[in-house]
C-alpha atoms as a PDB file:
ATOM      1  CA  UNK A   1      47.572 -89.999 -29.261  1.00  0.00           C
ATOM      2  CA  UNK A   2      43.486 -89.518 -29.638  1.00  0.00           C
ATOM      3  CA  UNK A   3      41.508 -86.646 -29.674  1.00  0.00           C
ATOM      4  CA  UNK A   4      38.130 -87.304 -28.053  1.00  0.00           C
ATOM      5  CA  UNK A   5      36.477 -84.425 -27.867  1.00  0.00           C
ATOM      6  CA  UNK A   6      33.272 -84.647 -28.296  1.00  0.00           C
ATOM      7  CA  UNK A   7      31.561 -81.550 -30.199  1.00  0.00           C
ATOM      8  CA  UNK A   8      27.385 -80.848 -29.371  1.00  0.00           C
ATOM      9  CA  UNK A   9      25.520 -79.978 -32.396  1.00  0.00           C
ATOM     10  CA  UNK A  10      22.149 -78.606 -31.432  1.00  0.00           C
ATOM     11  CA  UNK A  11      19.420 -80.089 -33.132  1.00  0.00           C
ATOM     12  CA  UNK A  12      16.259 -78.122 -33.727  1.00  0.00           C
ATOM     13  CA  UNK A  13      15.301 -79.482 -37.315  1.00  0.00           C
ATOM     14  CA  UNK A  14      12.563 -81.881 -35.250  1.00  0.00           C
ATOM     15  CA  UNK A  15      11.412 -78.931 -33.159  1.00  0.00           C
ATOM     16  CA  UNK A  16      11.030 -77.336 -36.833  1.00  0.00           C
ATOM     17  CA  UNK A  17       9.269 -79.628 -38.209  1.00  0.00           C
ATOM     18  CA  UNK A  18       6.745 -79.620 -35.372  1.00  0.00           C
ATOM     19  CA  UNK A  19       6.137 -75.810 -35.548  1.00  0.00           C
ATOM     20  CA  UNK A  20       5.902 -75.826 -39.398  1.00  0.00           C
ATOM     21  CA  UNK A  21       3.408 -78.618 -38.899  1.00  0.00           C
ATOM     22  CA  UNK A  22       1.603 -76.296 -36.247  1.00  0.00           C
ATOM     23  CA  UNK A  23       1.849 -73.812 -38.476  1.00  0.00           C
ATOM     24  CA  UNK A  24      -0.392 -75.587 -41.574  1.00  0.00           C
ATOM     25  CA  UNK A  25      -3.195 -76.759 -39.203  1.00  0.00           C
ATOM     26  CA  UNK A  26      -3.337 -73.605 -36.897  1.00  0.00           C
ATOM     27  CA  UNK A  27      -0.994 -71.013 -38.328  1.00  0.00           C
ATOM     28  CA  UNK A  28      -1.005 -68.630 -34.985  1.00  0.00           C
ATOM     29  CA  UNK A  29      -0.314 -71.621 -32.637  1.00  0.00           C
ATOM     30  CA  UNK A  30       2.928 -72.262 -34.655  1.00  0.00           C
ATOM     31  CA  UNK A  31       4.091 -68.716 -34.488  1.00  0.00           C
ATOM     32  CA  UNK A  32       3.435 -68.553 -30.827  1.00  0.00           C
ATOM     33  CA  UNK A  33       5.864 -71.274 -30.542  1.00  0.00           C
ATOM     34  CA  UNK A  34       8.576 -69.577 -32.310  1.00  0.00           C
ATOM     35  CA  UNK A  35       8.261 -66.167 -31.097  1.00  0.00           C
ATOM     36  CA  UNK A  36       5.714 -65.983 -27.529  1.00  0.00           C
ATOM     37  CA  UNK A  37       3.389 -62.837 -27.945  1.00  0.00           C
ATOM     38  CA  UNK A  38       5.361 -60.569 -29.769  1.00  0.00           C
ATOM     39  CA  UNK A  39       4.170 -58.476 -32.750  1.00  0.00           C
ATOM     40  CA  UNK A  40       4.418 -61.260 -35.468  1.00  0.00           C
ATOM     41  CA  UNK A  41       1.939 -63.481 -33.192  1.00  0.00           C
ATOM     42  CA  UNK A  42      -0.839 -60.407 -33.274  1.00  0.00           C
ATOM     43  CA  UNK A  43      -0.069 -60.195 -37.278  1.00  0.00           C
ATOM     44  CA  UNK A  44      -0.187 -63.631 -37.981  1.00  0.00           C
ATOM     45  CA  UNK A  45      -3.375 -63.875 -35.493  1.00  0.00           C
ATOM     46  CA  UNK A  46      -4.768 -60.768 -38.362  1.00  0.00           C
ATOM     47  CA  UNK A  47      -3.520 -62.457 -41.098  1.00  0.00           C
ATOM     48  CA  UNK A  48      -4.987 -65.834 -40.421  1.00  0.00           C
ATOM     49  CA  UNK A  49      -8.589 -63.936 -39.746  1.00  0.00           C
ATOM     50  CA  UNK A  50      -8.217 -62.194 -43.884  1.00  0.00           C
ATOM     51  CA  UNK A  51      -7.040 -65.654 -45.050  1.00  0.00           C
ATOM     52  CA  UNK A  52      -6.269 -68.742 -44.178  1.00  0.00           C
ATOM     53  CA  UNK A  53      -3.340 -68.983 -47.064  1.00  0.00           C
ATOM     54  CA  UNK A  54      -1.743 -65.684 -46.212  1.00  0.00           C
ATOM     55  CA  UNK A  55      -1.617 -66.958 -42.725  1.00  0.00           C
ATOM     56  CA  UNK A  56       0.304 -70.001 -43.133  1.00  0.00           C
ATOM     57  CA  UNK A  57       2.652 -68.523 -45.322  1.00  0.00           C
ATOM     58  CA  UNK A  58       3.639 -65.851 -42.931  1.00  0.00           C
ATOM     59  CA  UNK A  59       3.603 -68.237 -40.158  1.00  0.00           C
ATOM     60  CA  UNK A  60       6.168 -70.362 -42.252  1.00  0.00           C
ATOM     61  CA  UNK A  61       7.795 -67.037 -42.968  1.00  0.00           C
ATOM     62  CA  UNK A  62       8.769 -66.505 -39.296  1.00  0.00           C
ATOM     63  CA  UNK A  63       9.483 -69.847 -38.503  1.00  0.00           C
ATOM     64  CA  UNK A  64      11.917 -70.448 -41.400  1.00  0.00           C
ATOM     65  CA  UNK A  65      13.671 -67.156 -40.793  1.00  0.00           C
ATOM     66  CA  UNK A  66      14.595 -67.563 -36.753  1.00  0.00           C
END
C-alpha cells in the first residue's frame, strides 16, 4: 500500500531574494515590503537619510529576521 500524500512547503526564499535586492538599491522600498508602514519602515526611512550603509544593513536586518 502507498502513501501519497502530498506535503506543501512554502517557498518564500525567491520573494527574499527580491526584497533583499530591493533592499540594496532602495533600502526603505524593501522594508516596506516586509513589514507595510510600521515603525521599522519610518526608521529605516531615518536611517537611509544619515547613511546610505546603515540603511541597507538595517533593511537586511528586518528582512532576514521575519
Amino acid at each position: 500500500m502507498s502513501n501519497n500524500q502530498t506535503t506543501i512547503v512554502k517557498d518564500e526564499g525567491g520573494a527574499d531574494f527580491v526584497r533583499i535586492l530591493f533592499s540594496v538599491l532602495l533600502p526603505p522600498l524593501g522594508v516596506f515590503l516586509q513589514v507595510g508602514l510600521s515603525g521599522a519602515f519610518w526608521i529605516n526611512i531615518l536611517l537611509t537619510l544619515l547613511g546610505y550603509i546603515p540603511g541597507i544593513i538595517h533593511a537586511v536586518w528586518i528582512i532576514a529576521r521575519r
